[in-house]
N, C-alpha and C. Protein backbone atom coordinates (compact mmCIF):
# COMPACT_ATOMS: atom_id res chain seq x y z
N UNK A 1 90.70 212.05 -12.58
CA UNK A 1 91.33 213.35 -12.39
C UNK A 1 92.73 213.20 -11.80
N UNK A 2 92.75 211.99 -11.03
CA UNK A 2 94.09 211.94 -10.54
C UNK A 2 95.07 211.76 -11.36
N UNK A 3 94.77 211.27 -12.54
CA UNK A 3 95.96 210.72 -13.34
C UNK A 3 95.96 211.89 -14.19
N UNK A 4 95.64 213.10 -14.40
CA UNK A 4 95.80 214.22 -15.03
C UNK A 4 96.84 214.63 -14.08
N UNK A 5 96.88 214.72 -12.78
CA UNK A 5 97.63 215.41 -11.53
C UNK A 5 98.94 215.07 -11.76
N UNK A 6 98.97 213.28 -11.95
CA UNK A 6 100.09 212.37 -11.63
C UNK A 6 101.55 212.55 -12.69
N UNK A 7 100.95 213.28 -13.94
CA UNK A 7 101.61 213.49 -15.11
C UNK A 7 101.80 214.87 -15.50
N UNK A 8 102.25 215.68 -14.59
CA UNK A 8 101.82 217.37 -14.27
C UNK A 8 102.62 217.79 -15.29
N UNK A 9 103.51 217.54 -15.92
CA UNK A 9 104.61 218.04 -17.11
C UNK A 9 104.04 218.24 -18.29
N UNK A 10 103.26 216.87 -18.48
CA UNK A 10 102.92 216.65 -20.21
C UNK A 10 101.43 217.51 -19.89
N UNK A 11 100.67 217.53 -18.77
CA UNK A 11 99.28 218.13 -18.33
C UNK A 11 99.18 219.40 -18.46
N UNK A 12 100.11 220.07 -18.04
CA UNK A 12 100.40 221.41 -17.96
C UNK A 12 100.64 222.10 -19.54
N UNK A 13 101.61 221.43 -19.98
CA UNK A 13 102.06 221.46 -21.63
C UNK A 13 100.91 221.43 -22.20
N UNK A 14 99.70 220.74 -22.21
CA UNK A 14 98.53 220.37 -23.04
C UNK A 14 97.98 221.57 -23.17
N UNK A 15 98.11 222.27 -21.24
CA UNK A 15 96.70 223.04 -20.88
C UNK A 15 97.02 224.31 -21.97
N UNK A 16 98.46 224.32 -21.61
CA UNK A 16 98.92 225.63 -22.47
C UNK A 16 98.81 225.64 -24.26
N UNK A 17 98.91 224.32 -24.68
CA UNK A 17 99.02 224.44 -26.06
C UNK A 17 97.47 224.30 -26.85
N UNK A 18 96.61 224.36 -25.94
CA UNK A 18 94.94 224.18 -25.69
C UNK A 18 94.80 225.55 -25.99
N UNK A 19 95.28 226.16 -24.87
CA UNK A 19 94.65 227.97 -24.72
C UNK A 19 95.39 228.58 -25.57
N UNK A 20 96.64 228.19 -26.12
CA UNK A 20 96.99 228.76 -27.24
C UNK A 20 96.70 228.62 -29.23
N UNK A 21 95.80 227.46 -28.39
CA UNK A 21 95.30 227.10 -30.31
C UNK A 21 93.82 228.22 -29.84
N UNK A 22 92.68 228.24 -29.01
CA UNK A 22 91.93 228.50 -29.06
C UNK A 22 92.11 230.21 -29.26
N UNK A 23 93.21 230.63 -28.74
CA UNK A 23 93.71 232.23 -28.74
C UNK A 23 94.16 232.31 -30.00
N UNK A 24 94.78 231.55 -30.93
CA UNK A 24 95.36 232.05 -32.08
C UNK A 24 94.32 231.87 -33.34
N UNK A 25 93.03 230.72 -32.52
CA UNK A 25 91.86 230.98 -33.75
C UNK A 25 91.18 232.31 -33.33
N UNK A 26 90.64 232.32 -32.18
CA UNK A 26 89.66 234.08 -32.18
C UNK A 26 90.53 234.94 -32.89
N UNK A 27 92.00 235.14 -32.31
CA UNK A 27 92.70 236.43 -32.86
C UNK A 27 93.02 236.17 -34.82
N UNK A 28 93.03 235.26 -35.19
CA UNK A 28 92.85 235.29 -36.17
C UNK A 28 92.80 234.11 -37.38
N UNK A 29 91.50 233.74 -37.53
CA UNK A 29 90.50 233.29 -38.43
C UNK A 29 91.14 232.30 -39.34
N UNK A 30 92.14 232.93 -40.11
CA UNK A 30 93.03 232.39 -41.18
C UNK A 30 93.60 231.36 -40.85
N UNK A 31 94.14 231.21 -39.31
CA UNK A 31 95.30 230.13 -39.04
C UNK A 31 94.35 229.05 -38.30
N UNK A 32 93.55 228.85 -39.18
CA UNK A 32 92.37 227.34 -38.30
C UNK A 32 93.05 226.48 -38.62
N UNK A 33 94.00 225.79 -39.60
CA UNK A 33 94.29 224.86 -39.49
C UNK A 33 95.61 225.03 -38.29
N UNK A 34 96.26 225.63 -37.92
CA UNK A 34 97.10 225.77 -36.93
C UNK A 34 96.57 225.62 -35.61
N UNK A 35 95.30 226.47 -35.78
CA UNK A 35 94.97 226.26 -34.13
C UNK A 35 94.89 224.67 -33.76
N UNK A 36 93.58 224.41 -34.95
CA UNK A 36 93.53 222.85 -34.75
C UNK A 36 94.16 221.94 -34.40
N UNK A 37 95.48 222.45 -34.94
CA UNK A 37 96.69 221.24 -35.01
C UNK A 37 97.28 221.43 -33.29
N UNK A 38 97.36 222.92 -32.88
CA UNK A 38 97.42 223.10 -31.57
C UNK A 38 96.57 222.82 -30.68
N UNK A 39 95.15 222.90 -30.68
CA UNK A 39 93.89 222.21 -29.77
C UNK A 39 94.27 220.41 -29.76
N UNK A 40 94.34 219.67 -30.92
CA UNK A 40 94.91 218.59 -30.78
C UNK A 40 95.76 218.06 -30.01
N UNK A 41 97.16 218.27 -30.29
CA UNK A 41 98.44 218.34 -30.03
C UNK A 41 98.16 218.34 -28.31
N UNK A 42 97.70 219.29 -27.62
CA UNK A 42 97.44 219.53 -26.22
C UNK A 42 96.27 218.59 -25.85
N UNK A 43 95.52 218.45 -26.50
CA UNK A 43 94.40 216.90 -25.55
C UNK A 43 95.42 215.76 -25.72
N UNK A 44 96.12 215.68 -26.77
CA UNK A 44 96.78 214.49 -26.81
C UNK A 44 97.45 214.25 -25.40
N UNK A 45 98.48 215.75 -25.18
CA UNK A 45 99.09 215.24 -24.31
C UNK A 45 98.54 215.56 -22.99
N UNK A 46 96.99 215.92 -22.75
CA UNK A 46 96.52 215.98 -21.29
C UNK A 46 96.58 214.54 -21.13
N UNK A 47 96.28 213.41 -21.94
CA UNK A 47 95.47 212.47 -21.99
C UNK A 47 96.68 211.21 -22.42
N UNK A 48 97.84 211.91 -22.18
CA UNK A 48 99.11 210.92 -22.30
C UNK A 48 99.36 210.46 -21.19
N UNK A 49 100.23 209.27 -21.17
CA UNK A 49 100.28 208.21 -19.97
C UNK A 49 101.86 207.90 -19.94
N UNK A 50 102.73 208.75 -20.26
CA UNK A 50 104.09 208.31 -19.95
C UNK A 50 104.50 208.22 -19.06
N UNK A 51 104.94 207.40 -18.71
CA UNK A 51 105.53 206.94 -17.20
C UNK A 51 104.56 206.59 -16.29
N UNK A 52 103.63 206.31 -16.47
CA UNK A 52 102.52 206.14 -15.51
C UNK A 52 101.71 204.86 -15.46
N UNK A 53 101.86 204.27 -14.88
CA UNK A 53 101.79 202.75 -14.54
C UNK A 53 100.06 202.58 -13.82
């Protein structure tokens, strides 16, 4: 958990591009491959390690 903390830029960016794929599939159906690509896109970067030793 700490190293989610340690990288608060790219963590934060994830959390948001997470809740925004999951909000743009409920609100509408059609754009699943978008959300997807947005649910992705955001674990990637919870789970990125730049600069972090």
């Amino acid at each position: 958990m700490k190293l989610f903390f340690k990288n608060w830029k790219t963590t934060s960016a994830g959390v948001v591009s997470i809740v925004s794929g999951v909000l743009l599939f409920i609100n509408d159906k059609t754009k699943a491959i978008e959300a997807l690509t947005a649910i992705l896109a955001g674990i990637g970067l919870v789970f990125s390690q730049d600069g972090v030793k």
